[in-house]
N, C-alpha and C. Protein backbone atom coordinates (compact mmCIF):
# COMPACT_ATOMS: atom_id res chain seq x y z
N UNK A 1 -43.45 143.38 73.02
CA UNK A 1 -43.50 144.74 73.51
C UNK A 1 -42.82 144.85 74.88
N UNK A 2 -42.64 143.70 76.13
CA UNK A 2 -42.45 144.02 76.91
C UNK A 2 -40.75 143.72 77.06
N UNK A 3 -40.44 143.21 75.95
CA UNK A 3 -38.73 143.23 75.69
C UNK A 3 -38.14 145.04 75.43
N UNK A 4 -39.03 145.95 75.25
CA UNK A 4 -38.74 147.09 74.99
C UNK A 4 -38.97 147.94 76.08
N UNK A 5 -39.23 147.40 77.64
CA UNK A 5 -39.92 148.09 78.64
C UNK A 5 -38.46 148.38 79.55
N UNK A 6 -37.38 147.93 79.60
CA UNK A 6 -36.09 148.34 80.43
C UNK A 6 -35.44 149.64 79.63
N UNK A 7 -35.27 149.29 78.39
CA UNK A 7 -34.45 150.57 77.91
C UNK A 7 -35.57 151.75 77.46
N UNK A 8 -36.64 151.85 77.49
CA UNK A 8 -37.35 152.89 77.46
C UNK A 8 -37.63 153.09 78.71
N UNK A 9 -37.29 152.63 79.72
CA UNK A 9 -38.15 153.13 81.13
C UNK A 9 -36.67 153.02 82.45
N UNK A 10 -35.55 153.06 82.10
CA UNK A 10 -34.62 153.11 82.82
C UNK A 10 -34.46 153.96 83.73
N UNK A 11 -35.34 155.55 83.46
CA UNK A 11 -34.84 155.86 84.49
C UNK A 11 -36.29 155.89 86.23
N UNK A 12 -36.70 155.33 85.60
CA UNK A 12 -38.16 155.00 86.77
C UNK A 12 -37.63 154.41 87.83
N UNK A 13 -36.31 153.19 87.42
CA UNK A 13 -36.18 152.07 88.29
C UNK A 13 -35.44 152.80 89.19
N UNK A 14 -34.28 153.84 89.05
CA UNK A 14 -33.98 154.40 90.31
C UNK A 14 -34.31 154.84 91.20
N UNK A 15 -35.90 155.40 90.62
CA UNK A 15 -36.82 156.20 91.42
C UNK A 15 -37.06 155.35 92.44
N UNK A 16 -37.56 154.12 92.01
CA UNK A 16 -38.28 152.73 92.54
C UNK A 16 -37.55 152.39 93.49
N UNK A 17 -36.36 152.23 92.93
CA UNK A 17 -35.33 151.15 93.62
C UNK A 17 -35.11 151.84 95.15
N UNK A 18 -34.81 152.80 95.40
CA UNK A 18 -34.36 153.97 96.02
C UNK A 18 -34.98 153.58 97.46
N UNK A 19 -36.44 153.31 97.17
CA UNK A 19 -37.26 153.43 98.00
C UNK A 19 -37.10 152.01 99.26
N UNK A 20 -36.03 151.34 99.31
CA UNK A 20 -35.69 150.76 100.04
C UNK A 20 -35.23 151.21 101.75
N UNK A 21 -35.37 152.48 101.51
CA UNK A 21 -34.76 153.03 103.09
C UNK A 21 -36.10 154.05 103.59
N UNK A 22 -37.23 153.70 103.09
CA UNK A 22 -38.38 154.84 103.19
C UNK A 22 -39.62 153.97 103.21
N UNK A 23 -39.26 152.97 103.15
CA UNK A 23 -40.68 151.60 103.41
C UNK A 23 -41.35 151.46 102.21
N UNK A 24 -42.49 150.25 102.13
CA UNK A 24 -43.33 149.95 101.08
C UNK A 24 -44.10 150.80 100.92
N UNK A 25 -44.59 151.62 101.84
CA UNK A 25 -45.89 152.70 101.26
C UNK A 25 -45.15 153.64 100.26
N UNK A 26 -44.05 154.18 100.44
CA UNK A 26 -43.33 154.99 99.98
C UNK A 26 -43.03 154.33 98.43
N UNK A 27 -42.60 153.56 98.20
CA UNK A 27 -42.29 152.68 97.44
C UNK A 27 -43.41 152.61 96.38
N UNK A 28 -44.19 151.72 96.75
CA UNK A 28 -45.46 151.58 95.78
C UNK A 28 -46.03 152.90 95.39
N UNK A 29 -46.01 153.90 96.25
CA UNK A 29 -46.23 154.98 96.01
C UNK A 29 -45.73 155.54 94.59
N UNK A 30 -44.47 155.43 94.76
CA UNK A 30 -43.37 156.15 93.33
C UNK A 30 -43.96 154.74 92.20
N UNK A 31 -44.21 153.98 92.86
CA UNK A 31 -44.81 152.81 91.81
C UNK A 31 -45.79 153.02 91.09
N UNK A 32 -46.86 153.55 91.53
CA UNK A 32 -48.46 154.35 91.16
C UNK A 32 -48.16 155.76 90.14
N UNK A 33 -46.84 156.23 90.99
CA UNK A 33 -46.51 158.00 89.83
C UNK A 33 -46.27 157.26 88.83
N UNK A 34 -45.21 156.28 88.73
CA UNK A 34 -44.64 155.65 87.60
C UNK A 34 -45.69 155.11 86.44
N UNK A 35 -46.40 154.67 87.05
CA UNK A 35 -47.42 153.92 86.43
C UNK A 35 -48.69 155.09 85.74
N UNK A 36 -48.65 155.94 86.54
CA UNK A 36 -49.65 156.87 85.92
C UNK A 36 -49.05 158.19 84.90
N UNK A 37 -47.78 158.17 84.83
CA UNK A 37 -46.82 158.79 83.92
C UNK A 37 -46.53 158.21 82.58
N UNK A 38 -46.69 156.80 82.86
CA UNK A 38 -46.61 155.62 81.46
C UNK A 38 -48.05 155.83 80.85
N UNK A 39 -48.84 156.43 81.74
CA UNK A 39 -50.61 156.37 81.44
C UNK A 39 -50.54 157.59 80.35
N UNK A 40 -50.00 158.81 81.17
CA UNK A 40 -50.46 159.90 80.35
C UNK A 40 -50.18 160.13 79.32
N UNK A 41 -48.44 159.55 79.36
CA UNK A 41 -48.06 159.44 77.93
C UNK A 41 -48.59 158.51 77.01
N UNK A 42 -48.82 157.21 77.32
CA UNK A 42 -49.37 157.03 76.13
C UNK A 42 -50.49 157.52 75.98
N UNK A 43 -51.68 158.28 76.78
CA UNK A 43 -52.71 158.69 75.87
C UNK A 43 -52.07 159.94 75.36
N UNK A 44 -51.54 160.62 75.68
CA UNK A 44 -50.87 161.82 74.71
C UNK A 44 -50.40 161.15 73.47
N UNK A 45 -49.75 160.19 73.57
CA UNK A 45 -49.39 159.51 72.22
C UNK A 45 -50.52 159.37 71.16
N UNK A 46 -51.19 158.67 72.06
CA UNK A 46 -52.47 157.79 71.15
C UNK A 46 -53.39 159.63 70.81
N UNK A 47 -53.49 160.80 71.18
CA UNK A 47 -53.72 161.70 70.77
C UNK A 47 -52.89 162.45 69.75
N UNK A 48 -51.52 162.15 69.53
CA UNK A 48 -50.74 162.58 68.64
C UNK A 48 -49.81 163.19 69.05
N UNK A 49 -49.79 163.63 70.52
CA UNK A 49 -49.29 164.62 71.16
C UNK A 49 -47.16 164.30 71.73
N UNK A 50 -47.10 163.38 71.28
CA UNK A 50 -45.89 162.24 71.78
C UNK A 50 -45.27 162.75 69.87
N UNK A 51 -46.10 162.77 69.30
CA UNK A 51 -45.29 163.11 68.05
C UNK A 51 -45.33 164.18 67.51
N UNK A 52 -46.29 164.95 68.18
CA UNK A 52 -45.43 166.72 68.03
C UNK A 52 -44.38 167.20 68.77
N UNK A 53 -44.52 166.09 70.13
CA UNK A 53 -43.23 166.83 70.81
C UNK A 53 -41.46 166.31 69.98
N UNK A 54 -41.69 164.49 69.35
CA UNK A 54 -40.51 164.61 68.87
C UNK A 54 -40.36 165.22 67.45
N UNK A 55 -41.40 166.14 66.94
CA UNK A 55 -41.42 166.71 65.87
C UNK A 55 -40.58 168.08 65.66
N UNK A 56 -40.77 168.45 66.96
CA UNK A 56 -40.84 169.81 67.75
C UNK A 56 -39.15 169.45 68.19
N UNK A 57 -38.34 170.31 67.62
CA UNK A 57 -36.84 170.27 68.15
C UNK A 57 -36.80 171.09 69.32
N UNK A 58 -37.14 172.21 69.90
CA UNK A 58 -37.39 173.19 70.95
C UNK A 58 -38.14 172.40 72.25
N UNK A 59 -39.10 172.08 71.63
CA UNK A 59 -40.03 171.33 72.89
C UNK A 59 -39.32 169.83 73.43
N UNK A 60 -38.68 168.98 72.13
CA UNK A 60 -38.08 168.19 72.69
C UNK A 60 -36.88 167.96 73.67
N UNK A 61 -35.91 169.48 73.56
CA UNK A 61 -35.07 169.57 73.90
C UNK A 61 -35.72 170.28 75.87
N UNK A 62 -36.69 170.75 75.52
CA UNK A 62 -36.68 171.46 76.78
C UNK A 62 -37.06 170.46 77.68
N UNK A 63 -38.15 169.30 77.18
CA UNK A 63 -38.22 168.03 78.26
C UNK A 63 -37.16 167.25 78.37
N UNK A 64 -36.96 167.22 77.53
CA UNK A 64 -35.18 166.55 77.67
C UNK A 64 -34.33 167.28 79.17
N UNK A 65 -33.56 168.36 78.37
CA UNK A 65 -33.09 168.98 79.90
C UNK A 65 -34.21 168.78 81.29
N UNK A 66 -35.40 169.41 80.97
CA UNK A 66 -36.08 169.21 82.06
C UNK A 66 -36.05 168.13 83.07
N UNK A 67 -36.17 166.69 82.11
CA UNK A 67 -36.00 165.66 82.83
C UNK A 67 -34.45 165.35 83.74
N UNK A 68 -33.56 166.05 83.00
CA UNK A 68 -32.32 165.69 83.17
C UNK A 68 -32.04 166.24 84.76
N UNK A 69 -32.23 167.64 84.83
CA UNK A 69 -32.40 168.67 85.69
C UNK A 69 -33.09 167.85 86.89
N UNK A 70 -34.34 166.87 86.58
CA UNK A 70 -34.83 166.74 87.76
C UNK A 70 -34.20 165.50 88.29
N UNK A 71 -33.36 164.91 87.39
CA UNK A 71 -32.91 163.60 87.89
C UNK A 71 -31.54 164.38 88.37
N UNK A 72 -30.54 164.97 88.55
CA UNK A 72 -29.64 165.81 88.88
C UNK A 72 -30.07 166.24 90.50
N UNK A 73 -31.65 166.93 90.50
CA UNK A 73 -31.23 167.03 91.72
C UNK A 73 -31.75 165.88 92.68
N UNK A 74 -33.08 164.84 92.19
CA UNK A 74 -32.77 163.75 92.96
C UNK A 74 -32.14 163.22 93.15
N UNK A 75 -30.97 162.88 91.98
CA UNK A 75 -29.23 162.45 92.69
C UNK A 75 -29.34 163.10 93.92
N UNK A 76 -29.29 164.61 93.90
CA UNK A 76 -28.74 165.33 95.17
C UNK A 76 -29.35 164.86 96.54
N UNK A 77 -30.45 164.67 96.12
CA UNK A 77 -31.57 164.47 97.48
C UNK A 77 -31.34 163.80 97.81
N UNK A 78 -31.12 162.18 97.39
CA UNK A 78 -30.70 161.30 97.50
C UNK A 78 -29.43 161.28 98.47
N UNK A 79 -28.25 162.17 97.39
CA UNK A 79 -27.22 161.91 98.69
C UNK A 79 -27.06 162.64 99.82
N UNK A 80 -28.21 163.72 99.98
CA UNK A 80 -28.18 164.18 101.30
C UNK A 80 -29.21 163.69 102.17
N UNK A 81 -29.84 162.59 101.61
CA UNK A 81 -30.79 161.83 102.81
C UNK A 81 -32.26 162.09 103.38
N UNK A 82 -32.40 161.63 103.96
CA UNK A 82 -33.81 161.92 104.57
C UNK A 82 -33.61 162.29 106.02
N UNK A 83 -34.72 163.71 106.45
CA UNK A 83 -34.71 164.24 107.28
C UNK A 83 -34.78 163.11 108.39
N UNK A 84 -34.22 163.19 109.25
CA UNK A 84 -34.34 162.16 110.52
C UNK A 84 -35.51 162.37 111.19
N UNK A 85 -35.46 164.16 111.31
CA UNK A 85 -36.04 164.64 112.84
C UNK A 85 -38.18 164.32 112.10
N UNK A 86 -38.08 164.04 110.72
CA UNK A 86 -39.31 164.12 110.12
C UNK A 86 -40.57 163.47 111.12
N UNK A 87 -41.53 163.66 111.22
CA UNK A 87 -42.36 163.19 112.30
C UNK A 87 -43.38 162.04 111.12
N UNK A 88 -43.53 161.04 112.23
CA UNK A 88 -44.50 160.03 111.73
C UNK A 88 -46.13 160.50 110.97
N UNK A 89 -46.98 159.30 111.20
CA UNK A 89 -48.18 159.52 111.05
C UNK A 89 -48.65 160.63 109.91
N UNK A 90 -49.16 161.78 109.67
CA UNK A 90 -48.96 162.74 108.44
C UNK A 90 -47.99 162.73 107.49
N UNK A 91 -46.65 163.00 108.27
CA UNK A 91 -46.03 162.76 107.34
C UNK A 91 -45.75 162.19 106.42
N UNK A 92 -46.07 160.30 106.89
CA UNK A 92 -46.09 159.04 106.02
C UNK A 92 -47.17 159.44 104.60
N UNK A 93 -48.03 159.69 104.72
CA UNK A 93 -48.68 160.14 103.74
C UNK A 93 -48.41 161.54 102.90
N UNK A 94 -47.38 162.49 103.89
CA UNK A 94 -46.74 163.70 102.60
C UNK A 94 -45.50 163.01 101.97
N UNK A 95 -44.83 161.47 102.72
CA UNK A 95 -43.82 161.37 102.06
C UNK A 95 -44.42 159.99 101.21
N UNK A 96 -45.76 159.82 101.42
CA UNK A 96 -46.21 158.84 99.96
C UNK A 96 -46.62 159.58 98.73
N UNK A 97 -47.13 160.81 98.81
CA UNK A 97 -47.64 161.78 98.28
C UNK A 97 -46.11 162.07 97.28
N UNK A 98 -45.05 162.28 97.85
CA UNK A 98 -43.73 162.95 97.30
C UNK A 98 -43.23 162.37 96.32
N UNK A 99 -43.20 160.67 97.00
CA UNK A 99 -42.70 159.58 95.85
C UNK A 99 -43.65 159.28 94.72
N UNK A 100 -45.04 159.70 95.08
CA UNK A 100 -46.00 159.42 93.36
C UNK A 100 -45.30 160.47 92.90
N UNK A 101 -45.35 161.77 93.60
CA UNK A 101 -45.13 163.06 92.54
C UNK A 101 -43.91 162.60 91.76
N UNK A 102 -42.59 162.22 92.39
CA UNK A 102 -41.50 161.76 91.66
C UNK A 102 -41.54 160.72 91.01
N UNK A 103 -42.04 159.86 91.28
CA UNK A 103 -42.51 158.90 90.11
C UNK A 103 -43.19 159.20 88.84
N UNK A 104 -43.77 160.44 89.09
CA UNK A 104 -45.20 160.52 87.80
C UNK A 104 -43.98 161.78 86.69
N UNK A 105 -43.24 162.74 88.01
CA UNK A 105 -42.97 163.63 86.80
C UNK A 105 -41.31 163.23 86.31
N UNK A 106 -40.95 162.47 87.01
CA UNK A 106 -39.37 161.56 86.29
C UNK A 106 -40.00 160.59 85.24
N UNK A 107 -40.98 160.27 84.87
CA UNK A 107 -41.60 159.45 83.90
C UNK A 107 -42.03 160.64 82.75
N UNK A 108 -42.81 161.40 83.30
CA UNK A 108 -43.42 162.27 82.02
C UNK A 108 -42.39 163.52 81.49
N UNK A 109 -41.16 163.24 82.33
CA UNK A 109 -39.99 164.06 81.65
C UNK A 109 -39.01 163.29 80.88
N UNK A 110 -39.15 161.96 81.03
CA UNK A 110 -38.89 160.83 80.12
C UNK A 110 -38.15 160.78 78.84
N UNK A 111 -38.03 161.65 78.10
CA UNK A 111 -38.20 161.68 76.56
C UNK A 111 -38.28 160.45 75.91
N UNK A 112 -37.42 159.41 76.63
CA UNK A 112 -37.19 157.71 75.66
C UNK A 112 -38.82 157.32 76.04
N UNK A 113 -39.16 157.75 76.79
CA UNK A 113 -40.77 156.80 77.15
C UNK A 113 -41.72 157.22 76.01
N UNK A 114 -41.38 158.60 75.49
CA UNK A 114 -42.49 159.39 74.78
C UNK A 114 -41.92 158.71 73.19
N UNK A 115 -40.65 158.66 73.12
CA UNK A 115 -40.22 158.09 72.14
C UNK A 115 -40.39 156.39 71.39
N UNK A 116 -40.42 155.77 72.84
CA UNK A 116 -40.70 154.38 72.67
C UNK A 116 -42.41 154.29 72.36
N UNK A 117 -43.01 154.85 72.78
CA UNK A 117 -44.77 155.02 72.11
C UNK A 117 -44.77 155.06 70.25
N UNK A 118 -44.04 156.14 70.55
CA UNK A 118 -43.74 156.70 68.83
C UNK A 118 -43.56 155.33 67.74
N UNK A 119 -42.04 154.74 68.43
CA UNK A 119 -41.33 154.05 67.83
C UNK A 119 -41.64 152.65 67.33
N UNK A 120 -42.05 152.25 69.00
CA UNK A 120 -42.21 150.62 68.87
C UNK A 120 -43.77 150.76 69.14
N UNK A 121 -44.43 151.21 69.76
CA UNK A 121 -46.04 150.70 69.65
C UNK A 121 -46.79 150.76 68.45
N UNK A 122 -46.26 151.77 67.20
CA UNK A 122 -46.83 151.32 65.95
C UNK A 122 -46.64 150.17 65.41
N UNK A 123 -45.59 149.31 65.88
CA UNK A 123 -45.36 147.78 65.12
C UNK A 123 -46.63 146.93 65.42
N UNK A 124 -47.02 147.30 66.78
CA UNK A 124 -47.83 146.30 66.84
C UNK A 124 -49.67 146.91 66.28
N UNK A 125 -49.68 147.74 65.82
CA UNK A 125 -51.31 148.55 65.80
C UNK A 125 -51.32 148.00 64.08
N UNK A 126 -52.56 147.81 64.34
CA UNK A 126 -52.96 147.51 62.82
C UNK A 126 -53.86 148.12 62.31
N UNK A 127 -53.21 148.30 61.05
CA UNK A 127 -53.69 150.12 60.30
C UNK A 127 -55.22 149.98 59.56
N UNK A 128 -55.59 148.61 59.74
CA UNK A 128 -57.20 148.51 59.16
C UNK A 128 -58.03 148.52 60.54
N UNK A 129 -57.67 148.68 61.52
CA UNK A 129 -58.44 149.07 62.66
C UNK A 129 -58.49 150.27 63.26
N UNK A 130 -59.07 150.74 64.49
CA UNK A 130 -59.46 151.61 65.01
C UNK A 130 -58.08 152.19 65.29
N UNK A 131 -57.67 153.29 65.77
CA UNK A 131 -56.14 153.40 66.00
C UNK A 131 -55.84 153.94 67.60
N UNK A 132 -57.27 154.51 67.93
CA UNK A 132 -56.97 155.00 69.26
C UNK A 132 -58.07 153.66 70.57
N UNK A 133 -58.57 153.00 70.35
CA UNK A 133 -58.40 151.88 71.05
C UNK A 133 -57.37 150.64 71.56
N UNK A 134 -56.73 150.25 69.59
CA UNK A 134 -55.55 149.49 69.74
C UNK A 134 -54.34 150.32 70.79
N UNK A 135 -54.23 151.57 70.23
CA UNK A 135 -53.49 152.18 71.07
C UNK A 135 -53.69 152.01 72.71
N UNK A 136 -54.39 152.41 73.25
CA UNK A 136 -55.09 152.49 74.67
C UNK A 136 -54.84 150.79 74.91
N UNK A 137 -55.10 150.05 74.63
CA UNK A 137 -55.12 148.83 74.86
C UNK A 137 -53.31 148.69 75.28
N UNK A 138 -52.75 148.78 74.00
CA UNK A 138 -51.09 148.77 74.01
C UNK A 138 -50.76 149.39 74.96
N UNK A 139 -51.09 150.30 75.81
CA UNK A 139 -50.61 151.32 76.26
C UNK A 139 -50.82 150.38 77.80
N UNK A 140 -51.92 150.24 78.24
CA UNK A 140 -52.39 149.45 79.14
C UNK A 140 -51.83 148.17 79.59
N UNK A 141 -51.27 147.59 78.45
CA UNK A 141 -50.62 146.53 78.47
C UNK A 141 -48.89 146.65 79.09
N UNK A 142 -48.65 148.03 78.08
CA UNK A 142 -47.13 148.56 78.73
C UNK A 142 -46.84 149.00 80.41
N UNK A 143 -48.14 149.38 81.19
CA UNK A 143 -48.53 150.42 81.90
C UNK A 143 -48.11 149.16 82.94
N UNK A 144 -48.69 147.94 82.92
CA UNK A 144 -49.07 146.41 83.37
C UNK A 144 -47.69 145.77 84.11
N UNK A 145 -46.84 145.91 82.57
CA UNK A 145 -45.64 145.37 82.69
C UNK A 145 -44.60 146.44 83.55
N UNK A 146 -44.79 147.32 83.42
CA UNK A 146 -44.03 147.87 84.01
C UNK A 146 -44.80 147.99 85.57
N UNK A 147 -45.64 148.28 86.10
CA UNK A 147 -46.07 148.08 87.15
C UNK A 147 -45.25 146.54 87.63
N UNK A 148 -45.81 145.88 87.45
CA UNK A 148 -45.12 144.42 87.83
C UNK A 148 -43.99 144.62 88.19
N UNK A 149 -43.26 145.18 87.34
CA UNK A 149 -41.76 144.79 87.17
C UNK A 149 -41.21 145.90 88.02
N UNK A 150 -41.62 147.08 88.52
CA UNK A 150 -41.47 147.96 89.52
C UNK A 150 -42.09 148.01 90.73
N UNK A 151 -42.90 147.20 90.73
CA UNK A 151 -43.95 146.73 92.36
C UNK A 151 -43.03 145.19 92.81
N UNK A 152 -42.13 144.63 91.73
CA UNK A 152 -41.21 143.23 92.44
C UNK A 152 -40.15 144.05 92.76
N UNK A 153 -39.71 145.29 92.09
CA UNK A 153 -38.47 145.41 92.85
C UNK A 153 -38.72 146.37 94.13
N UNK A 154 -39.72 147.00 94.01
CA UNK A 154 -39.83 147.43 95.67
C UNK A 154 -39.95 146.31 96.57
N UNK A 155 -40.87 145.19 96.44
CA UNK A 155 -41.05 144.09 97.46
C UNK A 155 -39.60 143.64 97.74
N UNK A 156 -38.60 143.22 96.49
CA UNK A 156 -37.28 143.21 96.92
C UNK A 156 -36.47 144.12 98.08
N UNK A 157 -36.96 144.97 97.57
CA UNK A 157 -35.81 146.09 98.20
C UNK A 157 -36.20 146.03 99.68
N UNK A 158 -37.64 146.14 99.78
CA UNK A 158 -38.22 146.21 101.27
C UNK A 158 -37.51 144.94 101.88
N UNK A 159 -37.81 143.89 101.12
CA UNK A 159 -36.85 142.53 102.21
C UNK A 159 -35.45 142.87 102.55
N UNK A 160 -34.57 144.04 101.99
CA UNK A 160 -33.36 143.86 102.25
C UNK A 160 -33.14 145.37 103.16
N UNK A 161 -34.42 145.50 103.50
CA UNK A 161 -34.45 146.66 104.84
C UNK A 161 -33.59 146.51 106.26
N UNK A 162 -33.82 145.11 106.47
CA UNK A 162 -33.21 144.64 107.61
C UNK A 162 -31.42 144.94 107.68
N UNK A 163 -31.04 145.07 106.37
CA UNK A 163 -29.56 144.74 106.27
C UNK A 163 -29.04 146.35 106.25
N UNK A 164 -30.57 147.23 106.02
CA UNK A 164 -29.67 148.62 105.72
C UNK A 164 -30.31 149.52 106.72
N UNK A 165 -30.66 148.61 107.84
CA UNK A 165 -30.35 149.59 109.37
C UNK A 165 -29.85 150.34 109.76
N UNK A 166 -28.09 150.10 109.61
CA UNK A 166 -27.04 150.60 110.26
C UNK A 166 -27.03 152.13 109.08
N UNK A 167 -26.81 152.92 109.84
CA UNK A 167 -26.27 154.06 109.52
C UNK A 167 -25.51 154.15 108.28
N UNK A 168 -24.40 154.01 108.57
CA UNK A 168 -23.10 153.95 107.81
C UNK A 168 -23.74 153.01 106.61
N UNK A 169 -24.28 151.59 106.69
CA UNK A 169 -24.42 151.36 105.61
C UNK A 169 -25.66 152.49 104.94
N UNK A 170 -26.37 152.51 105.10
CA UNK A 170 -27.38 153.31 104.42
C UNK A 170 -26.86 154.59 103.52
N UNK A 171 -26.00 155.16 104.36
CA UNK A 171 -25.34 155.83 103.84
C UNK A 171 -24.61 155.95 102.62
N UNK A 172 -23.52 154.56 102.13
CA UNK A 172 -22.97 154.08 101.23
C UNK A 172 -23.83 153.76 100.10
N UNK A 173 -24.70 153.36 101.34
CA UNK A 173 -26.24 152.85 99.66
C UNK A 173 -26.57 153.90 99.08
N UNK A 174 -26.83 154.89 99.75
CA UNK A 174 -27.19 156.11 99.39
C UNK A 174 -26.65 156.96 98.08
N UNK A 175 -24.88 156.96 98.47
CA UNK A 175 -24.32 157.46 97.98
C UNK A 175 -24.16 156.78 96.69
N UNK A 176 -24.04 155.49 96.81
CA UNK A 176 -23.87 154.69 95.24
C UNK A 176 -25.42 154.97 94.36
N UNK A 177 -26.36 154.77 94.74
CA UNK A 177 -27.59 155.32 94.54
C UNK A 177 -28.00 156.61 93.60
N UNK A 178 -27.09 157.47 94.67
CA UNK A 178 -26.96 159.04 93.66
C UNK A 178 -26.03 158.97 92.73
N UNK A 179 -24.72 158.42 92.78
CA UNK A 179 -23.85 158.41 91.38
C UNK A 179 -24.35 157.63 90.63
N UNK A 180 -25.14 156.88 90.98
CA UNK A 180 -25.83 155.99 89.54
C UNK A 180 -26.82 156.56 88.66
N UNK A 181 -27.70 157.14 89.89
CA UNK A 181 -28.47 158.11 89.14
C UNK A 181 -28.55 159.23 88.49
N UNK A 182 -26.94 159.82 88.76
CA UNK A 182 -26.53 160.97 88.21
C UNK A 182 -25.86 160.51 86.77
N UNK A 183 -25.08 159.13 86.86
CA UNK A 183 -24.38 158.84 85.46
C UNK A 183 -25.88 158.10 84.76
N UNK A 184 -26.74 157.95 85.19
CA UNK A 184 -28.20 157.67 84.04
C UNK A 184 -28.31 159.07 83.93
N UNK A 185 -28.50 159.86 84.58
CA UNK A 185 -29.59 161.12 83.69
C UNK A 185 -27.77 161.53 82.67
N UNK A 186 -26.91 161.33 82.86
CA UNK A 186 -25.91 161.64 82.14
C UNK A 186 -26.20 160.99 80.66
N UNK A 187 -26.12 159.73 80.67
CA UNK A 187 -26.55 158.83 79.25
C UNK A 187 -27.68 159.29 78.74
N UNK A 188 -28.74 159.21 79.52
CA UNK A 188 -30.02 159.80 78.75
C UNK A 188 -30.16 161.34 78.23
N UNK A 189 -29.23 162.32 79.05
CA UNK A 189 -29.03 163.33 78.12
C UNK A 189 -27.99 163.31 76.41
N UNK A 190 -26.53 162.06 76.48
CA UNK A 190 -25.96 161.48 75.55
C UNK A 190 -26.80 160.85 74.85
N UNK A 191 -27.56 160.21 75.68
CA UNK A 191 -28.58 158.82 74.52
C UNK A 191 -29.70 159.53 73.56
N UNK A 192 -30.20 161.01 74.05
CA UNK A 192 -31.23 161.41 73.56
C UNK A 192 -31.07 162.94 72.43
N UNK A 193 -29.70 162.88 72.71
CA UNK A 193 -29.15 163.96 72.16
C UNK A 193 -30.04 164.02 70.58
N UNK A 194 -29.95 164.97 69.85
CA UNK A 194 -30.61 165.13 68.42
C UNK A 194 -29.16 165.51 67.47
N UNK A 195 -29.02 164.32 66.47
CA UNK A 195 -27.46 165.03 65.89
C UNK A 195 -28.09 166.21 65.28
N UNK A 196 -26.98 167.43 64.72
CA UNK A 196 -27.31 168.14 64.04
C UNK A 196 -27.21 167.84 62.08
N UNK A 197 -26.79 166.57 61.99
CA UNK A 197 -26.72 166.30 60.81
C UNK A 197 -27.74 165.69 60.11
């Protein structure tokens, strides 16, 4: 299951990654949205609710764009930076507060996340058992791995704080940052497309 946790959850890591110029609180922060966005969906799943939406051509399409839309303008945010003049102390906590929110709703606008529940967590549930425990369990387990694997790359990123001091570089980071994240929400609107055939 956890060989299926990069290409269903691709676009979290930008969220994550990002957080290299905004410190660890910030960071773990979008780590916790992330993590509690993998939560809701799968209990929406394990309620059924993950397979009315890909049932639902209208509803799927509108989280679709939706998500797309919001990764579009965090590109933007992204490349226009963070307020300088922002004041400490409170703030640190409205800008830990900001990165769960973006963590939780770039996850639950997802569509591949709601899809990968659908897809691959029935392989592993076994149909002579309970279905909404196994589920919850699976789900918990996904929730796990991906935590991990998005709480190492903030600790990464934070070690390479020192190197993105300077202005100018931050800047460049920045900017590569947002075109990356703009050509992902690009694929995931290509990747998630519905043929009409």
């Amino acid at each position: 299951m956890a060989l299926f946790h990069d290409r269903a959850d691709a676009r979290p890591k930008h969220d994550v990654s990002r957080r290299s110029d905004v410190g660890r609180r910030a960071g773990f922060a979008a780590v916790a949205g992330v993590a509690s966005g993998l939560l809701l969906i799968g209990l929406l799943a394990a309620l059924g609710v993950a397979a009315l939406i890909s049932e639902s051509r209208m509803l799927y399409e509108f989280i679709r764009w939706a998500g797309a839309f919001y990764m579009f303008w965090l590109a933007y945010d992204i490349w226009r930076g963070e307020d300088p003049t922002a004041a400490e102390g409170d703030a640190g906590q409205a800008k830990a507060d900001r990165y769960f929110f973006r963590g939780f709703v770039t996850n639950v606008l997802n569509p591949k996340a709601a899809v990968f529940y659908i897809a691959v967590l029935p392989q592993f549930i076994d149909p002579n058992r309970d279905l909404l425990p196994q589920t919850m369990a699976l789900t918990l387990a996904y929730v796990a791995v991906a935590t991990i694997v998005h709480g190492g790359i903030v600790a990464l990123a934070s070690r390479a704080r020192p190197l993105l001091q300077n202005a100018d570089r931050m800047q460049m980071v920045r900017r590569v940052l947002a075109i990356g994240l703009l050509l992902v929400a690009l694929w995931l609107l290509w990747s998630t497309r519905v043929s009409n055939g």
